[in-house]
PDB file of N, CA and C in Angstrom:
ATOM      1  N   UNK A   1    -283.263  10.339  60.181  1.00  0.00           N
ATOM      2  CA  UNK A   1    -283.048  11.257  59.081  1.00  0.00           C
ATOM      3  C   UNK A   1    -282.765  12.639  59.676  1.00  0.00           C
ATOM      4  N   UNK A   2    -282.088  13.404  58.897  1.00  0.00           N
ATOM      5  CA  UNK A   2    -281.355  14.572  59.855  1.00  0.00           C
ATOM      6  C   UNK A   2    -282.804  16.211  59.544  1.00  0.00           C
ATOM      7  N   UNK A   3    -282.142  16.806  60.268  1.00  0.00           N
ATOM      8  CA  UNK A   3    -283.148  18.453  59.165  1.00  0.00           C
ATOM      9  C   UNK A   3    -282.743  18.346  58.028  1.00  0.00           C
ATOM     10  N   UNK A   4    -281.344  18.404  57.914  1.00  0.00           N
ATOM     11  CA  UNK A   4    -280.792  18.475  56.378  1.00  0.00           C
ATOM     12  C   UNK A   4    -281.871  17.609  55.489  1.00  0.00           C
ATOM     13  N   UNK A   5    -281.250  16.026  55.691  1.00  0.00           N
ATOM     14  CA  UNK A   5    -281.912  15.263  54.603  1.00  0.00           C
ATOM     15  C   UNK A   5    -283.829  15.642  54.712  1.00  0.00           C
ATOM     16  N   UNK A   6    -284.046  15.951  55.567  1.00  0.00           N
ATOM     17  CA  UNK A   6    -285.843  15.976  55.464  1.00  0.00           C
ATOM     18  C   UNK A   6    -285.737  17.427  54.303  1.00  0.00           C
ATOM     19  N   UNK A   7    -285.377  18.035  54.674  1.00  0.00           N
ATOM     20  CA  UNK A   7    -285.632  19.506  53.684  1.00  0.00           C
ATOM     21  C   UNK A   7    -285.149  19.694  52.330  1.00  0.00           C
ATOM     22  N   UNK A   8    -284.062  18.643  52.313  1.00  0.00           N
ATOM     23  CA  UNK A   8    -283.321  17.645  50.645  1.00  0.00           C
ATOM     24  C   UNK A   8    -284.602  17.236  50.491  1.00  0.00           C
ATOM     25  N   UNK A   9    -285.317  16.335  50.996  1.00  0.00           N
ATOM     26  CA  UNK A   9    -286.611  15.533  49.959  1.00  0.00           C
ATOM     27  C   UNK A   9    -287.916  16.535  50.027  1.00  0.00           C
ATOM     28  N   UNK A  10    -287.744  17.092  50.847  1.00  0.00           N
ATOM     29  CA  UNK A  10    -289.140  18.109  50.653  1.00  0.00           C
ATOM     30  C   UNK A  10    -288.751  19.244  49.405  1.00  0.00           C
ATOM     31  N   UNK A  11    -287.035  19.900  49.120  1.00  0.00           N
ATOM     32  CA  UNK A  11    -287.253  20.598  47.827  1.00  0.00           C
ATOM     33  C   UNK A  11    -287.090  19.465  46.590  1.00  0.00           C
ATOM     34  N   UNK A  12    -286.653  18.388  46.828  1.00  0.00           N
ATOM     35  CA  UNK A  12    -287.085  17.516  45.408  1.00  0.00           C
ATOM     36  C   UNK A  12    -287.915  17.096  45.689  1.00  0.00           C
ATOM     37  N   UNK A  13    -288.782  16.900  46.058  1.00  0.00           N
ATOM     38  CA  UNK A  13    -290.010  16.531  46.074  1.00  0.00           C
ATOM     39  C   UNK A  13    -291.135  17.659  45.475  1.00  0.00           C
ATOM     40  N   UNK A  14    -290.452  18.587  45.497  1.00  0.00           N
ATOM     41  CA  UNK A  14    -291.093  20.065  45.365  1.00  0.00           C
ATOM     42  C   UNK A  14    -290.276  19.941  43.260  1.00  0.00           C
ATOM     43  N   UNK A  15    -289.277  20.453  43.118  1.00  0.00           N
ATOM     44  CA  UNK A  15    -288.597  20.039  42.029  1.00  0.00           C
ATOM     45  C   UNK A  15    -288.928  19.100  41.081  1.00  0.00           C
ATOM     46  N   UNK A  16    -289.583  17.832  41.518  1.00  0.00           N
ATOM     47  CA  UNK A  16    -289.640  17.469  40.777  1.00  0.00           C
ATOM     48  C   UNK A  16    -291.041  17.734  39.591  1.00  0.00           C
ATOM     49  N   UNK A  17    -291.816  18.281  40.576  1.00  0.00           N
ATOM     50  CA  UNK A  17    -293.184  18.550  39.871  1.00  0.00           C
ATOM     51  C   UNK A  17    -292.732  19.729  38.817  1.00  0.00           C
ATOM     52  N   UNK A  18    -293.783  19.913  37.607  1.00  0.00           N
ATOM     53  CA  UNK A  18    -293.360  20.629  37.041  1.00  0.00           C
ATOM     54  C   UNK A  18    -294.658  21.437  36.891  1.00  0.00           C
ATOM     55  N   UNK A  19    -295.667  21.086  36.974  1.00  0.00           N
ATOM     56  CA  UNK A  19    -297.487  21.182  36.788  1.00  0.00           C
ATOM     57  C   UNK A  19    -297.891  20.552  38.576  1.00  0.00           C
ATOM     58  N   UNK A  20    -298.260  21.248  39.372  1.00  0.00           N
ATOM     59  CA  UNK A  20    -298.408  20.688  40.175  1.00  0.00           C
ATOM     60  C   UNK A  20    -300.192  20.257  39.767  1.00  0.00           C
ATOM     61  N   UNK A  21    -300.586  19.112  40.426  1.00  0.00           N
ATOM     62  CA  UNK A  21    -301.674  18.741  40.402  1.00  0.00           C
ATOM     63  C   UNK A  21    -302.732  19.298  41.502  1.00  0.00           C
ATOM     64  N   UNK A  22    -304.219  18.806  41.380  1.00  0.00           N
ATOM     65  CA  UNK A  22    -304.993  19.005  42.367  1.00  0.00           C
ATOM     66  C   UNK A  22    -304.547  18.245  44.228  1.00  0.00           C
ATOM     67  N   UNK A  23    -304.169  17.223  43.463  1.00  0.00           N
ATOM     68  CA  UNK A  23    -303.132  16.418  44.867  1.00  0.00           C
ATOM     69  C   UNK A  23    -301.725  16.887  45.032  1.00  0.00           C
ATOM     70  N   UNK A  24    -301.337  17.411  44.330  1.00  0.00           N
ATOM     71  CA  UNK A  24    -299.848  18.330  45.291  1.00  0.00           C
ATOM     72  C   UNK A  24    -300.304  19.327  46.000  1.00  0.00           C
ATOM     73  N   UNK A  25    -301.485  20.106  45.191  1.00  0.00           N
ATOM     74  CA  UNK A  25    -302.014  21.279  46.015  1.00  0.00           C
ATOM     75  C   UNK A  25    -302.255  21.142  47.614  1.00  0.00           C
ATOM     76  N   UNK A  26    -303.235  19.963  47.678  1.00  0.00           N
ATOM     77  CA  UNK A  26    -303.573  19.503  49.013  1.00  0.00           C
ATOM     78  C   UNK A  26    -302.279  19.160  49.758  1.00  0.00           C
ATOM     79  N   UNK A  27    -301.652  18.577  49.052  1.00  0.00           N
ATOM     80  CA  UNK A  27    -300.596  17.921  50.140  1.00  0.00           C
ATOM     81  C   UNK A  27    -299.425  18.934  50.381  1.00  0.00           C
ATOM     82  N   UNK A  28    -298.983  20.380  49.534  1.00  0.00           N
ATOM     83  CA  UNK A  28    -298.063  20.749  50.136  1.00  0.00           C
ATOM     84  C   UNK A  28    -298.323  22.446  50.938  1.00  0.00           C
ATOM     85  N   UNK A  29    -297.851  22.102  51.826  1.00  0.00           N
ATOM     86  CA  UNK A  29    -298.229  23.196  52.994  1.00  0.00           C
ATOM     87  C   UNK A  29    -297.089  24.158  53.353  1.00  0.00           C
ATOM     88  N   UNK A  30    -297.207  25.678  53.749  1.00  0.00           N
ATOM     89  CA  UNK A  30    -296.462  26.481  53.846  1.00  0.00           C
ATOM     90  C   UNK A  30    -295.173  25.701  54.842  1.00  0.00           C
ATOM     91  N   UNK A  31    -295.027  24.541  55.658  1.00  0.00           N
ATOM     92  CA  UNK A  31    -294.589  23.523  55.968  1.00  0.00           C
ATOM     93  C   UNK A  31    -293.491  23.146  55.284  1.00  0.00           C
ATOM     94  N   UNK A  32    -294.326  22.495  54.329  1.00  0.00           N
ATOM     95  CA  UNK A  32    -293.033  21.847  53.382  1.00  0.00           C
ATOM     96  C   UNK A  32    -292.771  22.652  52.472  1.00  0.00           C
ATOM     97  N   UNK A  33    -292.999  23.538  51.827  1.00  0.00           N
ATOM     98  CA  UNK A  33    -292.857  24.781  50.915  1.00  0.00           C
ATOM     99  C   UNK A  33    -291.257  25.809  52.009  1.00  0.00           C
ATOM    100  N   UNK A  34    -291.531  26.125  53.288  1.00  0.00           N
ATOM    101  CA  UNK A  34    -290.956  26.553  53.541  1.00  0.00           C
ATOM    102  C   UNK A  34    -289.408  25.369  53.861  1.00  0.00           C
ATOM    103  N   UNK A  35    -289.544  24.352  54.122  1.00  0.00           N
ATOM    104  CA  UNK A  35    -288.761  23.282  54.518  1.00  0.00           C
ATOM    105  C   UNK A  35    -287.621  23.191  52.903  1.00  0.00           C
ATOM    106  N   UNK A  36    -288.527  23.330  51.894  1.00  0.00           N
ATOM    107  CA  UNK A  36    -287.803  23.131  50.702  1.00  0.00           C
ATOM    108  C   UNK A  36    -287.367  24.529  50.077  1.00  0.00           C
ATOM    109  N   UNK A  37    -287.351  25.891  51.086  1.00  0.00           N
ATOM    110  CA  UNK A  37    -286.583  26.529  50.729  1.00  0.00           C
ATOM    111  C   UNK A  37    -285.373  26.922  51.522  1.00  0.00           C
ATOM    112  N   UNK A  38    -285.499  26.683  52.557  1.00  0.00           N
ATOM    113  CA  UNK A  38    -284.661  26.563  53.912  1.00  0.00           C
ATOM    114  C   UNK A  38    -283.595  25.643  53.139  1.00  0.00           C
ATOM    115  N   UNK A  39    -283.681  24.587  52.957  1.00  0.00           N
ATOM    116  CA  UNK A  39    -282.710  23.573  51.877  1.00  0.00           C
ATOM    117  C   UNK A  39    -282.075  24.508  50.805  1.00  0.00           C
ATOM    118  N   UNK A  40    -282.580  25.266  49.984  1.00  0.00           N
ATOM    119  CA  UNK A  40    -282.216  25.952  48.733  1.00  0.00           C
ATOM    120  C   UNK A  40    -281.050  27.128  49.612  1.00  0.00           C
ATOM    121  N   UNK A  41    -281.757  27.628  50.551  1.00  0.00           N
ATOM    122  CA  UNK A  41    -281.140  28.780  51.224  1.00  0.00           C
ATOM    123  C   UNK A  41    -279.616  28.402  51.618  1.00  0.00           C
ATOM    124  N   UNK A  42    -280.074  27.180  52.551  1.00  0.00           N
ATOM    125  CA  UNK A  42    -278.530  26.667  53.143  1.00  0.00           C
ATOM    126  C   UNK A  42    -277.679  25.999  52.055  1.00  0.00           C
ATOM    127  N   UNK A  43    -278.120  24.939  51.222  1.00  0.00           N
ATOM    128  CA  UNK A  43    -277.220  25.184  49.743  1.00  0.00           C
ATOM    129  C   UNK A  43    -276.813  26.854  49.222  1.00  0.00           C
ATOM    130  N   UNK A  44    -277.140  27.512  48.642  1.00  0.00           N
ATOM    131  CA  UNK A  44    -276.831  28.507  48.313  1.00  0.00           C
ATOM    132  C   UNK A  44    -275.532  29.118  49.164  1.00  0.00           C
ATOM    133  N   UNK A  45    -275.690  28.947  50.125  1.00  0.00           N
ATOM    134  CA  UNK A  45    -275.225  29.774  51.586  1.00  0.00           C
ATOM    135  C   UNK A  45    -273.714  28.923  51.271  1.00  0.00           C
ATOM    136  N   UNK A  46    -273.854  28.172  51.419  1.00  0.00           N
ATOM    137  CA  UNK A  46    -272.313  27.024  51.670  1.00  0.00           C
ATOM    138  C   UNK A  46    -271.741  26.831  50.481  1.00  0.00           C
ATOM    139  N   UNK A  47    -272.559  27.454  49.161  1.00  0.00           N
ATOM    140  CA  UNK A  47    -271.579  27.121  48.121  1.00  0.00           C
ATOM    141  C   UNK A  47    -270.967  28.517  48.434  1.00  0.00           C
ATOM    142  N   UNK A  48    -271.463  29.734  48.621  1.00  0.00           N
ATOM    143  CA  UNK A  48    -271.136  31.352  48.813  1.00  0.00           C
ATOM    144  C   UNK A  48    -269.796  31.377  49.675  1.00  0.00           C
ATOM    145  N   UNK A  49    -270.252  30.390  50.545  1.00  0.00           N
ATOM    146  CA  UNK A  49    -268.939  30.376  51.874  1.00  0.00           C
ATOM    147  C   UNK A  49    -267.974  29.635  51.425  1.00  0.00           C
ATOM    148  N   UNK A  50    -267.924  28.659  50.345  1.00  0.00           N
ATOM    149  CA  UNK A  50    -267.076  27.649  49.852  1.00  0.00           C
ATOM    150  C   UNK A  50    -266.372  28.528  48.756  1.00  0.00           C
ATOM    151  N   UNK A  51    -266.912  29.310  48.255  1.00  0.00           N
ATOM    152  CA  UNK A  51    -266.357  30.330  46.979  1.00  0.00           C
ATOM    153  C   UNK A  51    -265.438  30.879  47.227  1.00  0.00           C
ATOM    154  N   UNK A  52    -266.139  31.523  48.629  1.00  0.00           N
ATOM    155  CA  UNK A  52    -265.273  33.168  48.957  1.00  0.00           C
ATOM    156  C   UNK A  52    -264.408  32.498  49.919  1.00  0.00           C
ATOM    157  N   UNK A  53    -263.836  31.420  50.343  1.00  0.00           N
ATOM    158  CA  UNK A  53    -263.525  31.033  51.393  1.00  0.00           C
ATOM    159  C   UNK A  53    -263.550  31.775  52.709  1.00  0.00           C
ATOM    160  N   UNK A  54    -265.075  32.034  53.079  1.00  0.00           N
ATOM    161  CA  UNK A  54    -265.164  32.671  54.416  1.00  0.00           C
ATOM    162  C   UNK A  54    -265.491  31.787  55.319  1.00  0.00           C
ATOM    163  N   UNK A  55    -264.969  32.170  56.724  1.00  0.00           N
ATOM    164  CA  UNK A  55    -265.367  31.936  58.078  1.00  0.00           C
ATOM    165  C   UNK A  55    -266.862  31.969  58.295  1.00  0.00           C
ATOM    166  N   UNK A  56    -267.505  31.093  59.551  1.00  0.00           N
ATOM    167  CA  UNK A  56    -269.020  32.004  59.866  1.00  0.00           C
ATOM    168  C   UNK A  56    -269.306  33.256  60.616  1.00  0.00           C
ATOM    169  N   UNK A  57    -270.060  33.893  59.855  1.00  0.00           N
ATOM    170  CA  UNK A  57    -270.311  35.251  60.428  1.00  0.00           C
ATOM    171  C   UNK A  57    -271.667  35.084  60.844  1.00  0.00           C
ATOM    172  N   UNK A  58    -271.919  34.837  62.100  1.00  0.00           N
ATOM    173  CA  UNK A  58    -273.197  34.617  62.667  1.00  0.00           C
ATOM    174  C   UNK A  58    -274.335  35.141  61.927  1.00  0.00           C
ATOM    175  N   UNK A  59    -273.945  36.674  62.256  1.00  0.00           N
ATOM    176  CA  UNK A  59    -275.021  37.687  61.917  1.00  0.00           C
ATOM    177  C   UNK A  59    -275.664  37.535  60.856  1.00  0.00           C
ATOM    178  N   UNK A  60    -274.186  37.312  59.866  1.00  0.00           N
ATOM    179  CA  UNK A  60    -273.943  37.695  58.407  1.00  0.00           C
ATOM    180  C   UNK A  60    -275.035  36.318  58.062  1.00  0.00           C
ATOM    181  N   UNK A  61    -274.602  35.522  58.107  1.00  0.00           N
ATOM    182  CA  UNK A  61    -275.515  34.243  58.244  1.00  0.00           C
ATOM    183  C   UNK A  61    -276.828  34.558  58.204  1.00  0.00           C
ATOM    184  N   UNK A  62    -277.703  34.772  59.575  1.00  0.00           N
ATOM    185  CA  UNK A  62    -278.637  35.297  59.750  1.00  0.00           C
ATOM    186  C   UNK A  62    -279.469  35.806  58.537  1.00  0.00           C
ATOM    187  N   UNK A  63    -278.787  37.053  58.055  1.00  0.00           N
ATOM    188  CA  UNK A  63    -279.281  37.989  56.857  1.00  0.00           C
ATOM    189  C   UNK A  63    -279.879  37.543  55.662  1.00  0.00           C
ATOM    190  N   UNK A  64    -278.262  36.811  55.459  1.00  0.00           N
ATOM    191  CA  UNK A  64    -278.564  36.273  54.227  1.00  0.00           C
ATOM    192  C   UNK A  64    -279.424  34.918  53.778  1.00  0.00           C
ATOM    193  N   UNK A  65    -279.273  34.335  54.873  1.00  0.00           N
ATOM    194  CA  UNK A  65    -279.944  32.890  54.947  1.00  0.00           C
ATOM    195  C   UNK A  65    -281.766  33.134  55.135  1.00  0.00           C
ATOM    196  N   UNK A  66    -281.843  34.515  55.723  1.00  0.00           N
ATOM    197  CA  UNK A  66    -283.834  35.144  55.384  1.00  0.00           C
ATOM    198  C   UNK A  66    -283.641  35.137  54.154  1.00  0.00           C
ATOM    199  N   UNK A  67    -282.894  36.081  53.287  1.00  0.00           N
ATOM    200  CA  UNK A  67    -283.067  36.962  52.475  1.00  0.00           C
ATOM    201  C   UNK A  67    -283.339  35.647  51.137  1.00  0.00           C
ATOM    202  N   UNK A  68    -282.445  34.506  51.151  1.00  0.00           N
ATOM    203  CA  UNK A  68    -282.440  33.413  50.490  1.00  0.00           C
ATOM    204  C   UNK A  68    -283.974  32.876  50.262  1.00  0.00           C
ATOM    205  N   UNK A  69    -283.978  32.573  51.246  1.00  0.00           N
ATOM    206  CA  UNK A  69    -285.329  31.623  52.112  1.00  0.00           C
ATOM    207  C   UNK A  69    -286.531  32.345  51.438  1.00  0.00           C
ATOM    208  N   UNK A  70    -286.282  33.248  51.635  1.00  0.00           N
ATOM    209  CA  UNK A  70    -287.723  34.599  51.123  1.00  0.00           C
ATOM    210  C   UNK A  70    -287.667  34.124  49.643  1.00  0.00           C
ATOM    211  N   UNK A  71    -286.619  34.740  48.961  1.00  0.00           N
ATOM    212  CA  UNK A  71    -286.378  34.419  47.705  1.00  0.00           C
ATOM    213  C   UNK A  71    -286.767  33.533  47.271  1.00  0.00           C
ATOM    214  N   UNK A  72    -286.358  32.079  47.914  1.00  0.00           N
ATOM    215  CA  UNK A  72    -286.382  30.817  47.690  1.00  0.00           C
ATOM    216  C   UNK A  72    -288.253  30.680  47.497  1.00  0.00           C
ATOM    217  N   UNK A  73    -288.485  31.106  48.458  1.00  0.00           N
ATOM    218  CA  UNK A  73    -290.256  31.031  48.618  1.00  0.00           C
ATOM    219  C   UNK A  73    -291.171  31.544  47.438  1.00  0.00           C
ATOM    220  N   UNK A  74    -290.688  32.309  47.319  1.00  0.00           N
ATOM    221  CA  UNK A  74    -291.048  33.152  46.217  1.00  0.00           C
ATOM    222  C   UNK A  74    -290.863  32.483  44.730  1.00  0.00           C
ATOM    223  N   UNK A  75    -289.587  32.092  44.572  1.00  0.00           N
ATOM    224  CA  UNK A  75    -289.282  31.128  43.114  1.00  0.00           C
ATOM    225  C   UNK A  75    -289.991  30.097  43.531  1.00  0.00           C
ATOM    226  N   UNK A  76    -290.531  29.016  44.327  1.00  0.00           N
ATOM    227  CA  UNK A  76    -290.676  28.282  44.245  1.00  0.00           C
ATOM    228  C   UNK A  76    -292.563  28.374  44.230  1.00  0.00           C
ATOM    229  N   UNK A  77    -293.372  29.548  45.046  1.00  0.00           N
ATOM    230  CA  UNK A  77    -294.978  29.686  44.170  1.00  0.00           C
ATOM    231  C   UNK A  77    -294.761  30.029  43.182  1.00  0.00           C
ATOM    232  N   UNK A  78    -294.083  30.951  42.658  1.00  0.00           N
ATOM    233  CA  UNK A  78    -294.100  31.291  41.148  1.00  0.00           C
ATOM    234  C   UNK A  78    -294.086  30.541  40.276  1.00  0.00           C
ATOM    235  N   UNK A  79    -293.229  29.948  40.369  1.00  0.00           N
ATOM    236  CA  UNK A  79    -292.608  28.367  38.988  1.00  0.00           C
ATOM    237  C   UNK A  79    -293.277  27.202  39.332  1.00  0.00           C
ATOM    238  N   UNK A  80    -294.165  27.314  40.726  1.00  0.00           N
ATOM    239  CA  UNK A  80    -295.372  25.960  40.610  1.00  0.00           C
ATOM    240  C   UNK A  80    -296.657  26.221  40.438  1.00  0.00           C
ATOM    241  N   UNK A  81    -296.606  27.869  40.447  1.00  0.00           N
ATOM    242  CA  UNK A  81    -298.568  28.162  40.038  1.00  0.00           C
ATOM    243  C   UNK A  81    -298.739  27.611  41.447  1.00  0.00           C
ATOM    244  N   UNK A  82    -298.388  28.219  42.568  1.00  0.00           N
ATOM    245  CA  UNK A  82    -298.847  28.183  43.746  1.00  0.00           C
ATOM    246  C   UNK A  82    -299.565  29.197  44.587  1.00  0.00           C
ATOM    247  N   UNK A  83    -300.371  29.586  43.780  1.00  0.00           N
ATOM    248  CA  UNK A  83    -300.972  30.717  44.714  1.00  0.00           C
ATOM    249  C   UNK A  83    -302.021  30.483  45.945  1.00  0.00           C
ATOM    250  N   UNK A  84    -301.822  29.547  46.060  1.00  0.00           N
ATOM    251  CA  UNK A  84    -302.673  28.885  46.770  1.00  0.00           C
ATOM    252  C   UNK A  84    -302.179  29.229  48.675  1.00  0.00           C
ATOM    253  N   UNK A  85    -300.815  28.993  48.745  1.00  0.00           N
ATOM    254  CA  UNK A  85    -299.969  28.460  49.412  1.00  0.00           C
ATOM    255  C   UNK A  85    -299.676  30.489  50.188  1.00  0.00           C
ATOM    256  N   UNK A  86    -299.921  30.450  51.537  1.00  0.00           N
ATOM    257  CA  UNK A  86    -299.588  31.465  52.454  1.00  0.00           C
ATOM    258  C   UNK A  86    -298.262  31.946  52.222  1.00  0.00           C
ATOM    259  N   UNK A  87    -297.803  32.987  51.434  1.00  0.00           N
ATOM    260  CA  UNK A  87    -296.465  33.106  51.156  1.00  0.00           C
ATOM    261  C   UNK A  87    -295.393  33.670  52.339  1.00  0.00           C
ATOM    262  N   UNK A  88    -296.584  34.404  53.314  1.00  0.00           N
ATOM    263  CA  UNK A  88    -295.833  35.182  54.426  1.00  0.00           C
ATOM    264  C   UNK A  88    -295.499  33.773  55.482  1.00  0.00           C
ATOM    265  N   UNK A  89    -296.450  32.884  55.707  1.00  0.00           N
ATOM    266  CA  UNK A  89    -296.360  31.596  56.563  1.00  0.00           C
ATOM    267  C   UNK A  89    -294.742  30.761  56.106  1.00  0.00           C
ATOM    268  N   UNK A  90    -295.050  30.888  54.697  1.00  0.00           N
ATOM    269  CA  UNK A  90    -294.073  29.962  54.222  1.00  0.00           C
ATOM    270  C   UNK A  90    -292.381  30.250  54.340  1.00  0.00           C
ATOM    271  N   UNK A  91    -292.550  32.022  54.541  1.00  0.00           N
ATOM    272  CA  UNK A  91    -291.550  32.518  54.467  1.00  0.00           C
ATOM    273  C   UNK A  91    -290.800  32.298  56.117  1.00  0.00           C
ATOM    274  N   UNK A  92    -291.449  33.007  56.836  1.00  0.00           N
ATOM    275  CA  UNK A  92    -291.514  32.576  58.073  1.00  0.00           C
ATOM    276  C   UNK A  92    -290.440  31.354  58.533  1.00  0.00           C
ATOM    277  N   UNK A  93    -291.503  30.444  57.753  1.00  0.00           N
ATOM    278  CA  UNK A  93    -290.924  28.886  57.931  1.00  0.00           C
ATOM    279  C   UNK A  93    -290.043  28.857  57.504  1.00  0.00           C
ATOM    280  N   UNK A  94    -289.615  28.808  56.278  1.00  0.00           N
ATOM    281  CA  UNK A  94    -288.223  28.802  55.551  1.00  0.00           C
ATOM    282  C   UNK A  94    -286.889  29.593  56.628  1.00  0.00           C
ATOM    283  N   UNK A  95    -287.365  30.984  57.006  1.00  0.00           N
ATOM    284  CA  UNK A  95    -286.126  31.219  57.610  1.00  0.00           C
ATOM    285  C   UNK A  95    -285.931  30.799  59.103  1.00  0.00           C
ATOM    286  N   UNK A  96    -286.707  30.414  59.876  1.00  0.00           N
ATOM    287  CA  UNK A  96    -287.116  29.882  60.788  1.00  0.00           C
ATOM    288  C   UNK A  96    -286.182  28.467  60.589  1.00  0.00           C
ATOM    289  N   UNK A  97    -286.461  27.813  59.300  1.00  0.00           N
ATOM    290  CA  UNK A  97    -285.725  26.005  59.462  1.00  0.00           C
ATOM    291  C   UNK A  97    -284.310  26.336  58.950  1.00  0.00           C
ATOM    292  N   UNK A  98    -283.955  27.469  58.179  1.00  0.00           N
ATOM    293  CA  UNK A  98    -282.794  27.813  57.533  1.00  0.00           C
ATOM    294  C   UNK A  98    -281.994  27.767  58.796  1.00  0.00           C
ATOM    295  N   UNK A  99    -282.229  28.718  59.958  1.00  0.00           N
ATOM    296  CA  UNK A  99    -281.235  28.722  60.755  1.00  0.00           C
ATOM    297  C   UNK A  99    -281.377  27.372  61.929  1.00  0.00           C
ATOM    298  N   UNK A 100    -282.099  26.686  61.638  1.00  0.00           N
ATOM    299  CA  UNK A 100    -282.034  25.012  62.676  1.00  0.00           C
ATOM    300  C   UNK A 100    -281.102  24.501  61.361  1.00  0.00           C
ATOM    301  N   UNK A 101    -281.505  24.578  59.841  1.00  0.00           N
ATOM    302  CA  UNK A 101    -279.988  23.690  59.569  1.00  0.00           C
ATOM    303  C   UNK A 101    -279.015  24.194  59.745  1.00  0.00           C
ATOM    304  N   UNK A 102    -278.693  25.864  59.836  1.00  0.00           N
ATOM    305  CA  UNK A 102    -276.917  26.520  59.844  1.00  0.00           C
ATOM    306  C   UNK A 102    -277.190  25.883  61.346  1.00  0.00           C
ATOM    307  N   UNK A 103    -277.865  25.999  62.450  1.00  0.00           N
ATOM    308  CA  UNK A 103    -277.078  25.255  63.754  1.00  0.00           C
ATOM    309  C   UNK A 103    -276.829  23.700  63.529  1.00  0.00           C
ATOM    310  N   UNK A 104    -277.385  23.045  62.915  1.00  0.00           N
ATOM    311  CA  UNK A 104    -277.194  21.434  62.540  1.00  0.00           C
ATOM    312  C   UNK A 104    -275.539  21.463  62.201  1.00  0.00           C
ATOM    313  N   UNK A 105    -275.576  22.462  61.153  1.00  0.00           N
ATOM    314  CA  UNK A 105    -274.082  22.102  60.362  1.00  0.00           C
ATOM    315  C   UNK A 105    -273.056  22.718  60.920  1.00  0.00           C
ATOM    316  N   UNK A 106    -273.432  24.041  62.123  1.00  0.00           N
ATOM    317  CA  UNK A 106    -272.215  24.428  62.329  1.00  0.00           C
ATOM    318  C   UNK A 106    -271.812  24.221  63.452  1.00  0.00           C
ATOM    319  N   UNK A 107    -272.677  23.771  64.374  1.00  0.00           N
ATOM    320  CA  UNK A 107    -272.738  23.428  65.497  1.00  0.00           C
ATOM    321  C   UNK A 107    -273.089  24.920  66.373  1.00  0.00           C
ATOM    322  N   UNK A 108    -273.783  25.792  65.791  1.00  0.00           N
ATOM    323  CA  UNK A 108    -273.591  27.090  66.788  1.00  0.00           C
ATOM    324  C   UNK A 108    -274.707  26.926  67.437  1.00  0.00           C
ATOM    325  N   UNK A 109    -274.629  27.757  68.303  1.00  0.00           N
ATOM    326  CA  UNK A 109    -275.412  27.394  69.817  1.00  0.00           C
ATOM    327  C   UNK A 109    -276.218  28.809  69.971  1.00  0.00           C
ATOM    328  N   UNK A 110    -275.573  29.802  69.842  1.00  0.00           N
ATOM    329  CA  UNK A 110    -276.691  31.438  70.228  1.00  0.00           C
ATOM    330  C   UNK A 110    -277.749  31.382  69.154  1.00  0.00           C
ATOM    331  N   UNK A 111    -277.838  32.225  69.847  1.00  0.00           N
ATOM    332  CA  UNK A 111    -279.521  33.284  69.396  1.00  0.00           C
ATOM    333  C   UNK A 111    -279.406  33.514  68.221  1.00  0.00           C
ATOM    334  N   UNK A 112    -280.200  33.888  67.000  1.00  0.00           N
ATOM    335  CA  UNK A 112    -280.284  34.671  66.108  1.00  0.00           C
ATOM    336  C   UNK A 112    -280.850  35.950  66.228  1.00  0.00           C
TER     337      UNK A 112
END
């Protein structure tokens, strides 16, 4: 299974709840919280690049793919009554896996 598809089932898996329970609580971790926004981020990102028909802009990438991820983190304790859940950890994570999927998909190789 690729990063992509793992971070596809960790935000539906996340999605699909609507009330999270006492057992989603336990089971989802700034981990998969961040994994299922990293997914939202890089969707977002590729429909943006598919719109505007742009090239990759490393940097540009970079920016926006935190700025998503953060976001993403954020909609996603809010709309599950997650306060539970380390929002700075999660964020972290999210932009942290955001840019392992832009290298998955674009094949880029440097630094961020």
């Amino acid at each position: 299974m690729s990063l992509y598809q793992q971070h596809q089932q960790a935000y539906q898996e996340i999605q699909s709840v609507d009330q999270p329970t006492e057992e989603h609580k336990a089971n989802w971790t700034h981990e998969l919280i961040g994994g299922a926004a990293a997914f939202e981020a890089m969707r977002l990102y590729n429909q943006r690049a598919e719109k505007e028909g742009k090239k990759d802009d490393h940097a540009f990438a970079k920016e926006i793919l935190a700025g998503i991820a953060g976001a993403s983190v954020d909609g996603l304790v809010e709309s599950k009554g997650l306060d539970f859940v380390d929002r700075e950890k999660a964020k972290h994570q999210a932009t942290k896996q955001a840019e392992e999927l832009y290298r998955e998909q674009t094949g880029y190789t440097g630094g961020f």
